[in-house]
C-alpha atoms as a PDB file:
ATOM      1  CA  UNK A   1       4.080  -4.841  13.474  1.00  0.00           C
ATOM      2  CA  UNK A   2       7.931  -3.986  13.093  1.00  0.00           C
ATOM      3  CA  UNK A   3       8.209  -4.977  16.829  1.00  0.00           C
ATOM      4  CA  UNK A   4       7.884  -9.151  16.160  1.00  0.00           C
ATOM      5  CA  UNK A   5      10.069  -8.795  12.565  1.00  0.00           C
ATOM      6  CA  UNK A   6      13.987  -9.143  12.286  1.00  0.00           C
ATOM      7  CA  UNK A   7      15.846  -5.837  11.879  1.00  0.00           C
ATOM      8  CA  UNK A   8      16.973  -7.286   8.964  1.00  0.00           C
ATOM      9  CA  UNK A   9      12.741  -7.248   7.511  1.00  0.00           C
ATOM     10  CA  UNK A  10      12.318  -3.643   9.325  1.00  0.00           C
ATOM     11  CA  UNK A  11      15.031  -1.784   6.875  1.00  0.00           C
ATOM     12  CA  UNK A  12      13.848  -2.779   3.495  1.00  0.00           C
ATOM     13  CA  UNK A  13      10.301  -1.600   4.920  1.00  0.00           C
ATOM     14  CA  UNK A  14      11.300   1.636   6.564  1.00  0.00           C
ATOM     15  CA  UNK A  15      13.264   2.722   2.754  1.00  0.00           C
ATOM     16  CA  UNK A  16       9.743   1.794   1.108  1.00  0.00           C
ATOM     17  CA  UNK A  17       8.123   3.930   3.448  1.00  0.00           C
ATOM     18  CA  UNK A  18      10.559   6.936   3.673  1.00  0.00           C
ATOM     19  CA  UNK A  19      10.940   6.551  -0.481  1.00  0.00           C
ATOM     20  CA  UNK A  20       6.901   6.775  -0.979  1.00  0.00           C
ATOM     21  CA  UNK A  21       7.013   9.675   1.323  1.00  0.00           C
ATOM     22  CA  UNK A  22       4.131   8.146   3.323  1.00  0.00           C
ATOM     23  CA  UNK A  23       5.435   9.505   6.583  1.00  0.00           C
ATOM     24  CA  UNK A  24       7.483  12.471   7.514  1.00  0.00           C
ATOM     25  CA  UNK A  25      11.027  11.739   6.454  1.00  0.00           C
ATOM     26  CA  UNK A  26      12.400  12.561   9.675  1.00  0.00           C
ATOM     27  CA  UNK A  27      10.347   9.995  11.920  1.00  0.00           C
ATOM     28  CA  UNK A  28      11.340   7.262   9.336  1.00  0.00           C
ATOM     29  CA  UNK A  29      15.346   8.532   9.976  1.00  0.00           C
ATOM     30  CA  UNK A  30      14.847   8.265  13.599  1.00  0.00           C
ATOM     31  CA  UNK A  31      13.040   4.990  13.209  1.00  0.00           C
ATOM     32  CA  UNK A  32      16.060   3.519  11.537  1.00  0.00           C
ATOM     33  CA  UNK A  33      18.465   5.305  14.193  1.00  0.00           C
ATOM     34  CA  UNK A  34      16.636   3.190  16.654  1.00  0.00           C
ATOM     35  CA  UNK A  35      16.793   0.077  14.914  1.00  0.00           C
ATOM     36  CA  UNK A  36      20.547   0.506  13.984  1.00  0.00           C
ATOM     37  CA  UNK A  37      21.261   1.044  17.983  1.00  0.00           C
ATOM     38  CA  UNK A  38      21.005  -2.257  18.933  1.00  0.00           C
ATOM     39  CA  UNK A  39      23.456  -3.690  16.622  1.00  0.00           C
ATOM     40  CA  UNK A  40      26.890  -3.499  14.869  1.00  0.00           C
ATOM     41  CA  UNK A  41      25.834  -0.963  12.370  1.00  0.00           C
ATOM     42  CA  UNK A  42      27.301   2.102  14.308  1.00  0.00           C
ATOM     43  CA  UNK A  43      28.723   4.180  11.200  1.00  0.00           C
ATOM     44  CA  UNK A  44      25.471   4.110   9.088  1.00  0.00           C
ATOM     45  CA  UNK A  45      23.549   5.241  12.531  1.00  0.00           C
ATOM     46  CA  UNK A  46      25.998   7.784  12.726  1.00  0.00           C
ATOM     47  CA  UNK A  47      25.532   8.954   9.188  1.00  0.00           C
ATOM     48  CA  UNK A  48      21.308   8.762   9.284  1.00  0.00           C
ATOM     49  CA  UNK A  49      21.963  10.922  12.676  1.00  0.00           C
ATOM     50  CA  UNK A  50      23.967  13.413  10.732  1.00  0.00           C
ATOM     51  CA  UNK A  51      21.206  13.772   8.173  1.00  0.00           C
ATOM     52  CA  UNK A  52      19.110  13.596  10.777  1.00  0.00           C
ATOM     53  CA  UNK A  53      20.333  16.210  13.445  1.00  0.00           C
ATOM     54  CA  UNK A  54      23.476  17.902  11.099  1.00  0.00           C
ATOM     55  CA  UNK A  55      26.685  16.709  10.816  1.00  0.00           C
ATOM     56  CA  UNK A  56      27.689  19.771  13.918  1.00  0.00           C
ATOM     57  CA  UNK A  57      26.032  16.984  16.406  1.00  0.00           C
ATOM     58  CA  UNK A  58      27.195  13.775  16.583  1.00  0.00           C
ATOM     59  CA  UNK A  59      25.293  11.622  19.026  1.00  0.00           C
ATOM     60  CA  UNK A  60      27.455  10.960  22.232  1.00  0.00           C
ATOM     61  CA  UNK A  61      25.606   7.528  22.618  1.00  0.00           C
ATOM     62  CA  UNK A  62      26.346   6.099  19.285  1.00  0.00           C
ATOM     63  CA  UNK A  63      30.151   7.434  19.519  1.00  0.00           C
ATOM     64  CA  UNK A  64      30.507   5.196  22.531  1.00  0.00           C
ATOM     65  CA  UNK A  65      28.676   2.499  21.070  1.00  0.00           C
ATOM     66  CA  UNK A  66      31.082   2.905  18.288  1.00  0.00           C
ATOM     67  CA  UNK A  67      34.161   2.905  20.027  1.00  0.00           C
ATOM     68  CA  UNK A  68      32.674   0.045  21.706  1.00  0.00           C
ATOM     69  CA  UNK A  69      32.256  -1.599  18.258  1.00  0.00           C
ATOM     70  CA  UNK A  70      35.564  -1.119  17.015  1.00  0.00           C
ATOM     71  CA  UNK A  71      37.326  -2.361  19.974  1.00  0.00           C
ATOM     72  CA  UNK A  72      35.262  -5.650  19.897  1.00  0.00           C
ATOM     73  CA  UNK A  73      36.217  -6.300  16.274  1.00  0.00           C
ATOM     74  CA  UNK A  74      40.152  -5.389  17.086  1.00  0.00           C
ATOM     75  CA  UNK A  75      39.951  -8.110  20.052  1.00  0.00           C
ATOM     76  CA  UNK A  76      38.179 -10.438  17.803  1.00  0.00           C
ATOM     77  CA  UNK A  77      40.298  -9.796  14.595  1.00  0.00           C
ATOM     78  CA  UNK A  78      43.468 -10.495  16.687  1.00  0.00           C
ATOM     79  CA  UNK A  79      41.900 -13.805  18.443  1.00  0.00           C
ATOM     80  CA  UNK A  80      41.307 -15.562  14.973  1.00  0.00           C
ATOM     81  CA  UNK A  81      44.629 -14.093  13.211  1.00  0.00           C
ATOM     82  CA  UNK A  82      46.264 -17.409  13.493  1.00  0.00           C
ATOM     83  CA  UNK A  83      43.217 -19.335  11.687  1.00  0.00           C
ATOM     84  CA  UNK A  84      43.427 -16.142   8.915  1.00  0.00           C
ATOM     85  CA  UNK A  85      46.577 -16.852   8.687  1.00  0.00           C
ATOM     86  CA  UNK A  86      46.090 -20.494   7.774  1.00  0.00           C
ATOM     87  CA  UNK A  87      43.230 -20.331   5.749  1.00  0.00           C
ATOM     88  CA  UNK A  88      44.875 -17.657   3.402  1.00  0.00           C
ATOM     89  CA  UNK A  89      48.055 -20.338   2.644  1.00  0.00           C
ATOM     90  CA  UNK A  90      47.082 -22.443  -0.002  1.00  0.00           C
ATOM     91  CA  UNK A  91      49.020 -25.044   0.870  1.00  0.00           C
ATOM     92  CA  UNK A  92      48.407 -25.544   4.160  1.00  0.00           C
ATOM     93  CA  UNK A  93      44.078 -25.574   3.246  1.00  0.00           C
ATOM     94  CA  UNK A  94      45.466 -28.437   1.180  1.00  0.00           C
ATOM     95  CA  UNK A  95      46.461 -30.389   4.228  1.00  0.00           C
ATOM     96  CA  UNK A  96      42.966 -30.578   5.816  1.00  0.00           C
ATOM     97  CA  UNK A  97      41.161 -33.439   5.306  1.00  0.00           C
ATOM     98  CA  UNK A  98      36.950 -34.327   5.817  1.00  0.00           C
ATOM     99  CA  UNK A  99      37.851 -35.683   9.226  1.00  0.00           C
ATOM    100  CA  UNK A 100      37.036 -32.907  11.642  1.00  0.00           C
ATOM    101  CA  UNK A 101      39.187 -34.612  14.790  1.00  0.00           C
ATOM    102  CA  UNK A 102      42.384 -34.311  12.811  1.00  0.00           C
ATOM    103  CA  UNK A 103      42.475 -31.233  11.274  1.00  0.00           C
ATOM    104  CA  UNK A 104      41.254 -29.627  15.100  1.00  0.00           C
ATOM    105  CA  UNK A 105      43.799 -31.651  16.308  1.00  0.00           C
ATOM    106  CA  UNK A 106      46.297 -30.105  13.508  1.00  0.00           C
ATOM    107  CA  UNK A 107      45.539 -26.539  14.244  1.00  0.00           C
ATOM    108  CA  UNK A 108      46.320 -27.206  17.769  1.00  0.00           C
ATOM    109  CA  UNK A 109      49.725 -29.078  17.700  1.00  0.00           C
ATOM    110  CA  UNK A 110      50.935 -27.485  14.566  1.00  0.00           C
ATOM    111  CA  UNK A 111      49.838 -24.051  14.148  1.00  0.00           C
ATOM    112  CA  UNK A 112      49.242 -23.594  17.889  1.00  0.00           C
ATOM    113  CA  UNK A 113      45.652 -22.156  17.282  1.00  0.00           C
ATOM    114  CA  UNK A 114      43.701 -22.079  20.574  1.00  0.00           C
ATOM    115  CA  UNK A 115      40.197 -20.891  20.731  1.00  0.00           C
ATOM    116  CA  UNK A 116      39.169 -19.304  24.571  1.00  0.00           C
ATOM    117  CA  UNK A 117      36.827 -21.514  26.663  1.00  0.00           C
ATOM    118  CA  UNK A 118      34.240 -19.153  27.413  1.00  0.00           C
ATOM    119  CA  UNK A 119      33.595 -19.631  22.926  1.00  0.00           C
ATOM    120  CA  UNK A 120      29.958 -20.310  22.071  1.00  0.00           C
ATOM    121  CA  UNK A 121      31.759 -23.042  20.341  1.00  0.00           C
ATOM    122  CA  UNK A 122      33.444 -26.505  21.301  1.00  0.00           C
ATOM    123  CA  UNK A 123      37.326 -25.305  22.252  1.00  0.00           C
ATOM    124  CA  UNK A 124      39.936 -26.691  19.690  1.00  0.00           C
ATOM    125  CA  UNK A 125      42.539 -28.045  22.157  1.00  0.00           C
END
């Protein structure tokens, strides 16, 4: 049944199961491993896997995957500095307005924030 939920329904279900001691603790661990593979979640895979297999064996696979991770959130972090940047002045938040066209046209011409095209969203300038 796990198979059609959200990862996100799976967790809460797997600590029920691995509190109530229903299964053997370690297929539960390696049931959350798996979950936690496919997603962002790469240090608390790492940590079940070290409670799992011993902190002595790290898991090659999720130590790519996290270095993976990390260098994905650098690239991102950087790309939307100059919008952090903005949204953390006071007093420039006070210049937007509820018109959507000026303040992307704003960010553009005035605080020279440019979104790549390849974005799942519409490109600022």
């Amino acid at each position: 049944m796990g198979l059609y939920l959200d990862r996100h329904l799976v967790f809460p279900l797997l600590e029920f199961l691995q509190v109530q001691g229903v299964y053997p603790e370690a297929e539960i661990l390696q049931a959350k491993i798996d979950m936690l593979q496919k997603t962002n979640m790469v240090d608390f895979a790492l940590d079940i896997h070290a409670s799992l297999h011993g902190p002595d064996k790290p898991s090659a696979e999720l130590l790519a995957r996290r270095a993976e991770v990390v260098g994905q959130m650098k690239e991102l972090q950087g790309s939307a500095e100059k919008v952090v940047a903005f949204l953390t002045n006071p007093a420039l938040v006070k210049q937007l307005r509820n018109d959507r066209v000026f303040n992307l046209e704003m960010l553009c011409t005035e605080h020279q924030a440019r979104r790549k095209p390849a974005s799942r969203f519409s490109s600022l300038c």
